[in-house]
C-alpha atoms as a PDB file:
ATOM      1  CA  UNK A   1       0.000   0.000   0.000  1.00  0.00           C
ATOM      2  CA  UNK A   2       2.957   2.459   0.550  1.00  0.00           C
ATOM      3  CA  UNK A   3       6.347   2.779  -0.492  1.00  0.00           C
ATOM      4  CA  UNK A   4       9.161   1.141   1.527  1.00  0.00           C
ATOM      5  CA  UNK A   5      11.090   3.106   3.748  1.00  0.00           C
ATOM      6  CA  UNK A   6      14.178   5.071   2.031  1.00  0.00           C
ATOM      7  CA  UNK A   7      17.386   4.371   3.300  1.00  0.00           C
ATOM      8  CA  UNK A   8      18.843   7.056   5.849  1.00  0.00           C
ATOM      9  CA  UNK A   9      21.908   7.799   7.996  1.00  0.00           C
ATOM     10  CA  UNK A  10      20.989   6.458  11.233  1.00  0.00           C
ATOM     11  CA  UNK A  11      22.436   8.762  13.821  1.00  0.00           C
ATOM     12  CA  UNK A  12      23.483   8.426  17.555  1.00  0.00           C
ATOM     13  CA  UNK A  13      20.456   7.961  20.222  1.00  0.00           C
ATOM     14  CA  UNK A  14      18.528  11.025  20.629  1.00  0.00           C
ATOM     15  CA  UNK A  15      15.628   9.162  22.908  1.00  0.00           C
ATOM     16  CA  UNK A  16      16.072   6.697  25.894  1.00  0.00           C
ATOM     17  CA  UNK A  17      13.249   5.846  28.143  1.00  0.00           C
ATOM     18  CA  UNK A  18      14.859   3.407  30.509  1.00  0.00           C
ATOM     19  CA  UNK A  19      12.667   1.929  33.302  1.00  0.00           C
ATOM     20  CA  UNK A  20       9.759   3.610  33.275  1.00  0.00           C
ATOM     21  CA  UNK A  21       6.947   3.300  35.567  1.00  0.00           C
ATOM     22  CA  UNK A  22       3.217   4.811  35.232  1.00  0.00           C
ATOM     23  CA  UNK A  23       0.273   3.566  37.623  1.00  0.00           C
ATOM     24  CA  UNK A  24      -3.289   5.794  38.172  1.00  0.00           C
ATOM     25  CA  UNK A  25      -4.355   4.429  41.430  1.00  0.00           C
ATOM     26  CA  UNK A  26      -3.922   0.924  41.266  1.00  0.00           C
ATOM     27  CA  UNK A  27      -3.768   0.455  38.092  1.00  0.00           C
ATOM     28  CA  UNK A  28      -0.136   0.032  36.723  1.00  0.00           C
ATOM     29  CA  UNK A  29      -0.395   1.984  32.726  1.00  0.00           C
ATOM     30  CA  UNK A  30       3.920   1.195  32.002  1.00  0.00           C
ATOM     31  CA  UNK A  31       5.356  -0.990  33.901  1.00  0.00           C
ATOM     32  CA  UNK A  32       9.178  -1.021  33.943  1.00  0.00           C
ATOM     33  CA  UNK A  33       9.726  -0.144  30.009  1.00  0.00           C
ATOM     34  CA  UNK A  34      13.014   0.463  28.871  1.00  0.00           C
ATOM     35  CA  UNK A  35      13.682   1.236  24.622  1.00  0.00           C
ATOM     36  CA  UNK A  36      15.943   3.942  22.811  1.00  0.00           C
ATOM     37  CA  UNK A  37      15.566   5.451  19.246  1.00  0.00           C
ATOM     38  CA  UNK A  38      17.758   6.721  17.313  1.00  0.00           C
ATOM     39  CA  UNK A  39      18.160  10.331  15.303  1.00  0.00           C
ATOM     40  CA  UNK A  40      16.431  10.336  12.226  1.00  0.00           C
ATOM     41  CA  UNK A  41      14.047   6.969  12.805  1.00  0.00           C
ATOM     42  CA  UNK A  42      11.143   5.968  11.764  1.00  0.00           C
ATOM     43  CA  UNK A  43      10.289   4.545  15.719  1.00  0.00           C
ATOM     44  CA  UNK A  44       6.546   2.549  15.912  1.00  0.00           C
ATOM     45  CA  UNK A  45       4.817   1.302  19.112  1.00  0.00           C
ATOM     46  CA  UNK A  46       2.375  -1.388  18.519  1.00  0.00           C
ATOM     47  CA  UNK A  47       0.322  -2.941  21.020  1.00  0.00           C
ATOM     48  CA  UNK A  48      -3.393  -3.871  21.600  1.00  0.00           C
ATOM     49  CA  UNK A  49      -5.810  -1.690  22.804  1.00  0.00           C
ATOM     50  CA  UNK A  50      -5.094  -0.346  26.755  1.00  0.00           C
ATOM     51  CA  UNK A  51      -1.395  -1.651  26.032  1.00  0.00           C
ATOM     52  CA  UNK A  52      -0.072   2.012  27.569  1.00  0.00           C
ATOM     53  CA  UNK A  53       1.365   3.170  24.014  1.00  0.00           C
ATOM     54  CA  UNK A  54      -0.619   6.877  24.677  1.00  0.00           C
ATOM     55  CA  UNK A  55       0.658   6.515  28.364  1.00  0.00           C
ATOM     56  CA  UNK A  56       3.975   5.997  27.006  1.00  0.00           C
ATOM     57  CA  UNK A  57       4.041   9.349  24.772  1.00  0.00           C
ATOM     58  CA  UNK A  58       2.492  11.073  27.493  1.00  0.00           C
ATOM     59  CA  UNK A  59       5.366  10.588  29.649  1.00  0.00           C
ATOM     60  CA  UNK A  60       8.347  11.320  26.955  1.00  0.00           C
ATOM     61  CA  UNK A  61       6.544  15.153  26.137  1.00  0.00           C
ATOM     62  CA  UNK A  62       5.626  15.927  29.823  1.00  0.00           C
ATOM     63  CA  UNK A  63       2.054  15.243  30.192  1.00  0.00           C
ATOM     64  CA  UNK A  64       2.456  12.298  32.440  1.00  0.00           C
ATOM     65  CA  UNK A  65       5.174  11.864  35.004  1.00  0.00           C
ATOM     66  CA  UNK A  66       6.096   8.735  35.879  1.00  0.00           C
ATOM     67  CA  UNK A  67       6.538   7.342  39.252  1.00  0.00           C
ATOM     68  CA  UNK A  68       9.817   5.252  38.404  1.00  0.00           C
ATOM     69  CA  UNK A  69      12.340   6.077  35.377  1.00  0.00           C
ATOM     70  CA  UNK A  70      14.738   8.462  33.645  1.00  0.00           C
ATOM     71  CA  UNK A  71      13.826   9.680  30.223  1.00  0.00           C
ATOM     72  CA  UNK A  72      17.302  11.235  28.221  1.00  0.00           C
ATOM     73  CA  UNK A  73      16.400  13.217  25.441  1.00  0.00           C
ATOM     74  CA  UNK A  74      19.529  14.591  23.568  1.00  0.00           C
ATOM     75  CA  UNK A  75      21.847  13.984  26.276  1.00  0.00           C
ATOM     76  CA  UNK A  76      19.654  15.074  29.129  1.00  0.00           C
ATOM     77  CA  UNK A  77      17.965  13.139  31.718  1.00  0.00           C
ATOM     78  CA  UNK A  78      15.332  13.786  33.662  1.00  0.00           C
ATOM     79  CA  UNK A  79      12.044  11.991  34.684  1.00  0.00           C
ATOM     80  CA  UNK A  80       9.549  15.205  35.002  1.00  0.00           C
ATOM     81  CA  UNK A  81       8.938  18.177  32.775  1.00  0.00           C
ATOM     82  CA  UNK A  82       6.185  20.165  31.786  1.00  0.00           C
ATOM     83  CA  UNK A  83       4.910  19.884  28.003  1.00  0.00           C
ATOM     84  CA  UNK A  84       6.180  23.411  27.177  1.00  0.00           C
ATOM     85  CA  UNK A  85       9.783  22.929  28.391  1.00  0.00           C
ATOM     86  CA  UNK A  86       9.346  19.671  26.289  1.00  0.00           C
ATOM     87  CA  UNK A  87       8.562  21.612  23.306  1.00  0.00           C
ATOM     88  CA  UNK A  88      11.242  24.571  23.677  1.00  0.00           C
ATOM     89  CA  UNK A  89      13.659  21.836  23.902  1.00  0.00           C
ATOM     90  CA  UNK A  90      12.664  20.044  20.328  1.00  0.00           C
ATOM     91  CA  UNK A  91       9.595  17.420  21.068  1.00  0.00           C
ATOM     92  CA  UNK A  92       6.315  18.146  19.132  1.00  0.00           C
ATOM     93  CA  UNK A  93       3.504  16.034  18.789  1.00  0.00           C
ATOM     94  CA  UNK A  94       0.115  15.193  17.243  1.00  0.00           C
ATOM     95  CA  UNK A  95      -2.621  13.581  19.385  1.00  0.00           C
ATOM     96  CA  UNK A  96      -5.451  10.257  18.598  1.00  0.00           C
ATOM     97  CA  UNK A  97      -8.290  12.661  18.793  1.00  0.00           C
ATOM     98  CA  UNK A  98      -7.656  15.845  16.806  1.00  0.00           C
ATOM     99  CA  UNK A  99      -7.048  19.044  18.885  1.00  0.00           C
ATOM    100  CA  UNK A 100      -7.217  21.731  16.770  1.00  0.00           C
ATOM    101  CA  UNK A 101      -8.880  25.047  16.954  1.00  0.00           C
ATOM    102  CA  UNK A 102     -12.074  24.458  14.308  1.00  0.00           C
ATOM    103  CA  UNK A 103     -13.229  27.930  14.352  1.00  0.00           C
ATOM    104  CA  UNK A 104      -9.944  29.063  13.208  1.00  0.00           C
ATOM    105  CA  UNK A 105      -8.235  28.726  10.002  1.00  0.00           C
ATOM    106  CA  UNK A 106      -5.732  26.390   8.846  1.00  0.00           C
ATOM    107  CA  UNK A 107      -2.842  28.933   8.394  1.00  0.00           C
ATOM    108  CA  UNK A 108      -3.700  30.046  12.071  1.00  0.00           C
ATOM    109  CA  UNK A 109      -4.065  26.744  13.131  1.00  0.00           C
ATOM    110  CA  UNK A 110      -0.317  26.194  12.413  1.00  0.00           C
ATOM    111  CA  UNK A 111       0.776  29.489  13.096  1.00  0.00           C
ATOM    112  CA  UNK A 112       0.278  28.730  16.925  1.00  0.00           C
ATOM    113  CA  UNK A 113       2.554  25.581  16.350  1.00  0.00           C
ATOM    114  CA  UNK A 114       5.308  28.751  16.425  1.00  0.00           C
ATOM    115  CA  UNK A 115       4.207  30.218  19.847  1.00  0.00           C
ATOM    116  CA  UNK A 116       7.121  28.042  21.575  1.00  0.00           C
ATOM    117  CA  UNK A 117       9.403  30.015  19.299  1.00  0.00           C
ATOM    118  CA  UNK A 118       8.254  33.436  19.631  1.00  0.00           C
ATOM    119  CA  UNK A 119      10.567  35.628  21.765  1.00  0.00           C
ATOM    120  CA  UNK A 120       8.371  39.130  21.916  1.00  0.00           C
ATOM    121  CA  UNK A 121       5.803  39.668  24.840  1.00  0.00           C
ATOM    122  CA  UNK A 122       2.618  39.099  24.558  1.00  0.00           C
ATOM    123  CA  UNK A 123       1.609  42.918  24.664  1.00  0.00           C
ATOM    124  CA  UNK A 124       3.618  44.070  21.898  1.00  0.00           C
ATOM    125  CA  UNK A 125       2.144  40.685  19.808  1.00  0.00           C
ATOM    126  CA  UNK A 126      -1.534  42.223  20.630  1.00  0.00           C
ATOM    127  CA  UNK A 127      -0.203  45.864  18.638  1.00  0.00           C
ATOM    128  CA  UNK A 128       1.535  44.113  16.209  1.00  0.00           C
ATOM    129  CA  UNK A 129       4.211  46.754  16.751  1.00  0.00           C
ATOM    130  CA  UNK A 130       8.011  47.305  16.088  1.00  0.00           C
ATOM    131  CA  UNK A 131       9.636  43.875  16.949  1.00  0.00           C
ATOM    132  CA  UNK A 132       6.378  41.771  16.907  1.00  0.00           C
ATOM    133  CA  UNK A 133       5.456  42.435  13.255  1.00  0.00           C
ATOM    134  CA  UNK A 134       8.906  41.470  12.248  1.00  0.00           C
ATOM    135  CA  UNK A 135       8.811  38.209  13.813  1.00  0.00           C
ATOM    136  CA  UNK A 136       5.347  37.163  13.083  1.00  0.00           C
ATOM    137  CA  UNK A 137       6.525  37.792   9.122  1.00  0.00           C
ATOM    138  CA  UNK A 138       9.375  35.606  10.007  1.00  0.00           C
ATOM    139  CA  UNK A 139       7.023  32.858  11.835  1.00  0.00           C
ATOM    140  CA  UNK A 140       4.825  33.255   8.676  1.00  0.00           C
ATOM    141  CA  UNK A 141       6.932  32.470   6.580  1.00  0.00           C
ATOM    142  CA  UNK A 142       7.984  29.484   7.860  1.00  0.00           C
ATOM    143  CA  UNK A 143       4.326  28.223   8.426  1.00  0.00           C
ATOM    144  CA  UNK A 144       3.627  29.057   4.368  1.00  0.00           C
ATOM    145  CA  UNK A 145       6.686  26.472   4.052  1.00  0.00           C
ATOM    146  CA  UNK A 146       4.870  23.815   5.955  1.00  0.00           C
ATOM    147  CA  UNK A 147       1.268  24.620   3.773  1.00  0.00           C
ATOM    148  CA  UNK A 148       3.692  23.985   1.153  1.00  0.00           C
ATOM    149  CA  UNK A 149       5.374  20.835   1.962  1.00  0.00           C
ATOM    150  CA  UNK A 150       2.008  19.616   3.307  1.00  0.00           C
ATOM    151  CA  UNK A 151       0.190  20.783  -0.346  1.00  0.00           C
ATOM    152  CA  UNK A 152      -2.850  22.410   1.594  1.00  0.00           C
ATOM    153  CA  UNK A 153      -2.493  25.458  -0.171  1.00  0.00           C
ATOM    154  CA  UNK A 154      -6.260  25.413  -1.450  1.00  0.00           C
ATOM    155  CA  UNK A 155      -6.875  25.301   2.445  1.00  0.00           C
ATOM    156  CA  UNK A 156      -5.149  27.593   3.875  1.00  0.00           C
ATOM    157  CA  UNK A 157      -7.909  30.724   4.499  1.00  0.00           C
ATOM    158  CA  UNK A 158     -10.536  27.561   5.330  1.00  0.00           C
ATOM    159  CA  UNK A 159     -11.654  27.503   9.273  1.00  0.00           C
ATOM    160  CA  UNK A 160     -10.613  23.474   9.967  1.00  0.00           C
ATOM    161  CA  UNK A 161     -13.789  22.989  11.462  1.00  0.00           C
ATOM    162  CA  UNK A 162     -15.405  22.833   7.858  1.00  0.00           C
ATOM    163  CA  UNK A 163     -12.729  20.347   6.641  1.00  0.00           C
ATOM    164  CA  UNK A 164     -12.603  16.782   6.085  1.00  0.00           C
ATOM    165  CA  UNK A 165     -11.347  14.415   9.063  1.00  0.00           C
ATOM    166  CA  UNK A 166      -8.418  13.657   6.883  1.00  0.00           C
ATOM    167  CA  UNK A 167      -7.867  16.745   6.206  1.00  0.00           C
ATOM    168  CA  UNK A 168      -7.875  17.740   9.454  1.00  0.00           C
ATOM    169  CA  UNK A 169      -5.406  15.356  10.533  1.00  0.00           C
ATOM    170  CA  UNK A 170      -3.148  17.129   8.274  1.00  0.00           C
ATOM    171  CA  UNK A 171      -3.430  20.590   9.223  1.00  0.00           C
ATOM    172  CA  UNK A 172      -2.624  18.697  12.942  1.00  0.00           C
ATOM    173  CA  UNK A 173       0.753  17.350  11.113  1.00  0.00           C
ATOM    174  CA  UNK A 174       1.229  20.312   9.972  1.00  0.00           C
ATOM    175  CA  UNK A 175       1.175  22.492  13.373  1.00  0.00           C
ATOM    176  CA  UNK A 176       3.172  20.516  14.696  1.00  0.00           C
ATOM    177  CA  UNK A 177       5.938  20.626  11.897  1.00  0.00           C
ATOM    178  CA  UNK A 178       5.681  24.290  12.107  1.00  0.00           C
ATOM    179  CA  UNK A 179       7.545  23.592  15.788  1.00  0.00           C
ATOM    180  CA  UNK A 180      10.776  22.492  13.336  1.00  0.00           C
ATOM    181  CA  UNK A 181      10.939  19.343  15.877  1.00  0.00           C
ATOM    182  CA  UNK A 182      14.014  17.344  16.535  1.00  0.00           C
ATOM    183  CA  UNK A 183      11.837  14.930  17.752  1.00  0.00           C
ATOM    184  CA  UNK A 184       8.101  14.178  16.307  1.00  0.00           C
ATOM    185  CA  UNK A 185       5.223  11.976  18.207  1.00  0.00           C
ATOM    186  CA  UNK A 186       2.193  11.036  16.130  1.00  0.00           C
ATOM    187  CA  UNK A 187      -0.113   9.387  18.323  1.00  0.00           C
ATOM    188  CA  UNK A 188      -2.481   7.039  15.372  1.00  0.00           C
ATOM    189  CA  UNK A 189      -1.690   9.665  12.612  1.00  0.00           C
ATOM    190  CA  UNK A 190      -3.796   7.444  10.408  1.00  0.00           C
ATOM    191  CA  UNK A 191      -6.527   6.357  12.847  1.00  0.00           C
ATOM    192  CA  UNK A 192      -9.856   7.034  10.536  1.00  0.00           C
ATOM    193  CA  UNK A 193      -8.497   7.268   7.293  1.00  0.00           C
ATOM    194  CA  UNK A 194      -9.231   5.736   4.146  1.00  0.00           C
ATOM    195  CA  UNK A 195      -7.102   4.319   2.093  1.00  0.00           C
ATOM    196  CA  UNK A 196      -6.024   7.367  -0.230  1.00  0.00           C
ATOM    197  CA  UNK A 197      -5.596   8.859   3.449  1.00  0.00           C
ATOM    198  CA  UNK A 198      -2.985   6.843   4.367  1.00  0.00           C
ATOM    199  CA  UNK A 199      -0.895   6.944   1.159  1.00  0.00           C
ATOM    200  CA  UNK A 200      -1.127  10.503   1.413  1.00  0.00           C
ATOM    201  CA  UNK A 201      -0.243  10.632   5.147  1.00  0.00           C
ATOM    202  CA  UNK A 202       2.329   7.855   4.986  1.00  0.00           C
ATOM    203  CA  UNK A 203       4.320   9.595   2.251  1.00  0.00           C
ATOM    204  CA  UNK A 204       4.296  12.770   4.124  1.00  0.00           C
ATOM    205  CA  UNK A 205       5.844  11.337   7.223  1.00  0.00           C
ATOM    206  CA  UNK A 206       8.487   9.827   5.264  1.00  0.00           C
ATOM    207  CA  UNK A 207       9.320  12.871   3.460  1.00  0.00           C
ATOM    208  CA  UNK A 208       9.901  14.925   6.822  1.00  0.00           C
ATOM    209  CA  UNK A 209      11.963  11.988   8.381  1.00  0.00           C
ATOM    210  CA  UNK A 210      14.068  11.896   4.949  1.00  0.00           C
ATOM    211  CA  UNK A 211      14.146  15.156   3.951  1.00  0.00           C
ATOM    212  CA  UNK A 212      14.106  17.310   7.682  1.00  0.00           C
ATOM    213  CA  UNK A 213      15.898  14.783   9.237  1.00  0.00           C
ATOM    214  CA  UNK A 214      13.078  14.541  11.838  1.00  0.00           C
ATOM    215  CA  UNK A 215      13.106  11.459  13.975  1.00  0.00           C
ATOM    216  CA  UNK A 216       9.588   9.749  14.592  1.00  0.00           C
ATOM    217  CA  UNK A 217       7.627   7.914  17.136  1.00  0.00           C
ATOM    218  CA  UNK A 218       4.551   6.462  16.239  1.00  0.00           C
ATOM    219  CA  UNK A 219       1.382   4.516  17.065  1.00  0.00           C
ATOM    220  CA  UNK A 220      -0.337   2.926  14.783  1.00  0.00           C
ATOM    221  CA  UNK A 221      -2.709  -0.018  14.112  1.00  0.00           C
ATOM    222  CA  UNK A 222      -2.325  -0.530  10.864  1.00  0.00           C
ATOM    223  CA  UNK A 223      -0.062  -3.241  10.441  1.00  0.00           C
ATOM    224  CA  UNK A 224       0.844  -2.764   7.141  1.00  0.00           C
ATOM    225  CA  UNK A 225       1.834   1.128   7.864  1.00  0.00           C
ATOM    226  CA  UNK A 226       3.975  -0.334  10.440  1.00  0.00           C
ATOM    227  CA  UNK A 227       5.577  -2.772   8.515  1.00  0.00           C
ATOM    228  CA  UNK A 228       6.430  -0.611   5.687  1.00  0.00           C
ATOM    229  CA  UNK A 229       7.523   2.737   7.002  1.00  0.00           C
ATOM    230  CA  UNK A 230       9.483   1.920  10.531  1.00  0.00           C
ATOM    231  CA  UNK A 231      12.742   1.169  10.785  1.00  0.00           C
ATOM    232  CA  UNK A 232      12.245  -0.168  14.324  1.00  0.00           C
ATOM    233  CA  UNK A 233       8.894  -1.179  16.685  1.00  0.00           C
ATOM    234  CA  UNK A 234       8.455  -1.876  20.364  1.00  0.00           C
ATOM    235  CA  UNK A 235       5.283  -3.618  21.064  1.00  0.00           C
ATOM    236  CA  UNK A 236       3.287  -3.076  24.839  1.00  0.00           C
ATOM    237  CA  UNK A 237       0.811  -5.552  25.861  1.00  0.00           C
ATOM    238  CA  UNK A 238      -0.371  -4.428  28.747  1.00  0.00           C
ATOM    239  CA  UNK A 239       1.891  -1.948  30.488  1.00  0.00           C
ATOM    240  CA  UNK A 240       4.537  -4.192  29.676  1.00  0.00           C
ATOM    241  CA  UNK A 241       7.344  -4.830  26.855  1.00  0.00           C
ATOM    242  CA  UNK A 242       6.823  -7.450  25.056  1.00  0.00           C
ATOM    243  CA  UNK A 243       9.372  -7.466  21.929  1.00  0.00           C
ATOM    244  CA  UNK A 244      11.583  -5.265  19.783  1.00  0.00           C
ATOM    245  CA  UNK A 245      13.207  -5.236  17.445  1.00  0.00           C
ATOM    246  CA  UNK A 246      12.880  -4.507  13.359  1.00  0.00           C
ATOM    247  CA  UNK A 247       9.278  -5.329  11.517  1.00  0.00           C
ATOM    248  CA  UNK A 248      10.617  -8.372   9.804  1.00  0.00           C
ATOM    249  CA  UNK A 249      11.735  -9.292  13.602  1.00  0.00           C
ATOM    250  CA  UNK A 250       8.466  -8.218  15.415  1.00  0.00           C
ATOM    251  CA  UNK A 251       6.744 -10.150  12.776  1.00  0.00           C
ATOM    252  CA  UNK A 252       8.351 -13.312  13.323  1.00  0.00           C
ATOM    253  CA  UNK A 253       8.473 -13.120  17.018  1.00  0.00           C
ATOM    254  CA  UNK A 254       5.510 -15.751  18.228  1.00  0.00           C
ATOM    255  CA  UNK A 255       4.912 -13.689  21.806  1.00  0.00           C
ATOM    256  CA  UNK A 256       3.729 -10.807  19.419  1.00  0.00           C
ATOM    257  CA  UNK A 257       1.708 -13.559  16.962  1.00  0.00           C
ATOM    258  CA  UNK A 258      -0.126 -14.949  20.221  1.00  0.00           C
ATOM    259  CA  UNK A 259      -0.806 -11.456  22.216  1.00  0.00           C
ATOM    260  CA  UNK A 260      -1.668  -8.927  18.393  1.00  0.00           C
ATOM    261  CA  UNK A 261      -1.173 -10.000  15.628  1.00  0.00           C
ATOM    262  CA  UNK A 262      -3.466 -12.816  15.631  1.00  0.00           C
ATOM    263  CA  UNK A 263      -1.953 -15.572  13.163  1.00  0.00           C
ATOM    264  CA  UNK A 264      -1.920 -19.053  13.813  1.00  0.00           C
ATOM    265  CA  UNK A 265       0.989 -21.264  14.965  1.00  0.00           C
ATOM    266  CA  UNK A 266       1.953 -23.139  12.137  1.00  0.00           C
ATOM    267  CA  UNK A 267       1.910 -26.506  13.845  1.00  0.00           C
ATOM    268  CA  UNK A 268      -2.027 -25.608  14.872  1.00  0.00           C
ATOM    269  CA  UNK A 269      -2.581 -24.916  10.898  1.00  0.00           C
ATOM    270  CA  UNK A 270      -4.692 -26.995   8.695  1.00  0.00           C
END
């Protein structure tokens, strides 16, 4: 359904979560997970419904804080931090439900993906005087890049409450590119989508992770996204690890076969 990966320089680690722990009460969401990814790859976690992989994004861009574990994120460790000191630092994200602002438009939409990088107060930005109308020309023009890239030109003056849900999804992509991420989350990019979606959605993440150099975490369900775009997949069943490794690896691996995937042992076979 979607062209295979291209071939990248894989760079040094850029993400480790090592030991992390996440329980609500008395119910335990991560339970001891421990998995690195590297600059500029394609990173998917698979899992079954409930498996923790939202709980698990959560906790690398702030939103959760876990109870046990370090995460290092370009060479610093830490376990909390709030979501906008995750962002400053180079960690955007997209979320499963779409959060966008419908009765705004799509190039507004994405210009608030630049508010992290806006240095001018917040009183000069309401005059749009001296120093603020400089830099919002500057932000601009790096958002009209991201319309661009994204090809949502026709959409840009539309409010994204009027547009299609796959649309929508990529005017999310989209504010969150306009962060210029080191490090991009897309929690079930494709969730919804028809098929025509997902070619369209799978070729755009490919083209920032080949030609930004943006490392990626994902969830998704689709196995055949999975299989054809990551370099690399962790799979959660239940709060807990259960394999890693590449998708030709994950795919073999019978813990994965019994607990997700669903196929038959061959032995039980007719």
């Amino acid at each position: 359904m979607t062209q295979p990966a291209l071939k990248r320089d894989i760079g040094d680690t850029i993400l480790a979560v090592d030991n992390i722990s996440l329980s609500f009460g008395g119910v335990k969401a991560l339970q001891n997970i421990s998995f690195s990814v590297n600059e500029h790859e394609v990173f998917a976690i698979i899992g079954p419904n409930g498996a923790g992989k939202s709980s698990m994004l959560n906790c690398i861009n702030g939103f959760y804080h876990p109870q046990e574990g370090t995460i290092t994120f370009k060479g610093e460790t830490r376990r909390q931090v709030r979501p906008s000191v995750a962002a400053r630092t180079g960690i955007a994200r997209t979320f499963q439900n779409i959060a966008l602002f419908k009765g705004m438009s799509t190039l507004d939409n994405i210009m608030t993906g630049r508010n992290t990088k806006m240095s001018t107060n917040i009183f000069l930005q309401a005059l749009h005087f001296g120093p603020a109308a400089k830099e919002e020309v500057e932000h601009r023009e790096v958002v009209e890049r991201v319309i661009d890239f994204l090809e949502i030109e026709a959409i840009r003056k539309t409010p994204v409450g009027k547009l299609p849900y796959g649309m929508q999804k990529r005017v999310e992509l989209g504010r969150a590119l306009a962060a210029e991420p080191d490090l991009l989350l897309l929690d079930e990019p494709m969730a919804g989508m028809n098929i025509e979606e997902k070619q369209d959605m799978c070729r755009f993440i490919l083209d920032v992770n080949d030609e930004f150099g943006t490392t990626i975490v994902l969830i998704e369900h689709d196995m055949g996204v999975v299989m054809d775009i990551s370099d690399r997949v962790v799979v959660l069943d239940y709060g807990r690890k259960l394999a890693e490794g590449t998708p030709d690896e994950v795919r073999g691996n019978q813990d994965v076969i019994d607990a997700y995937l669903g196929v038959a042992h061959d032995d039980a076979e007719a």
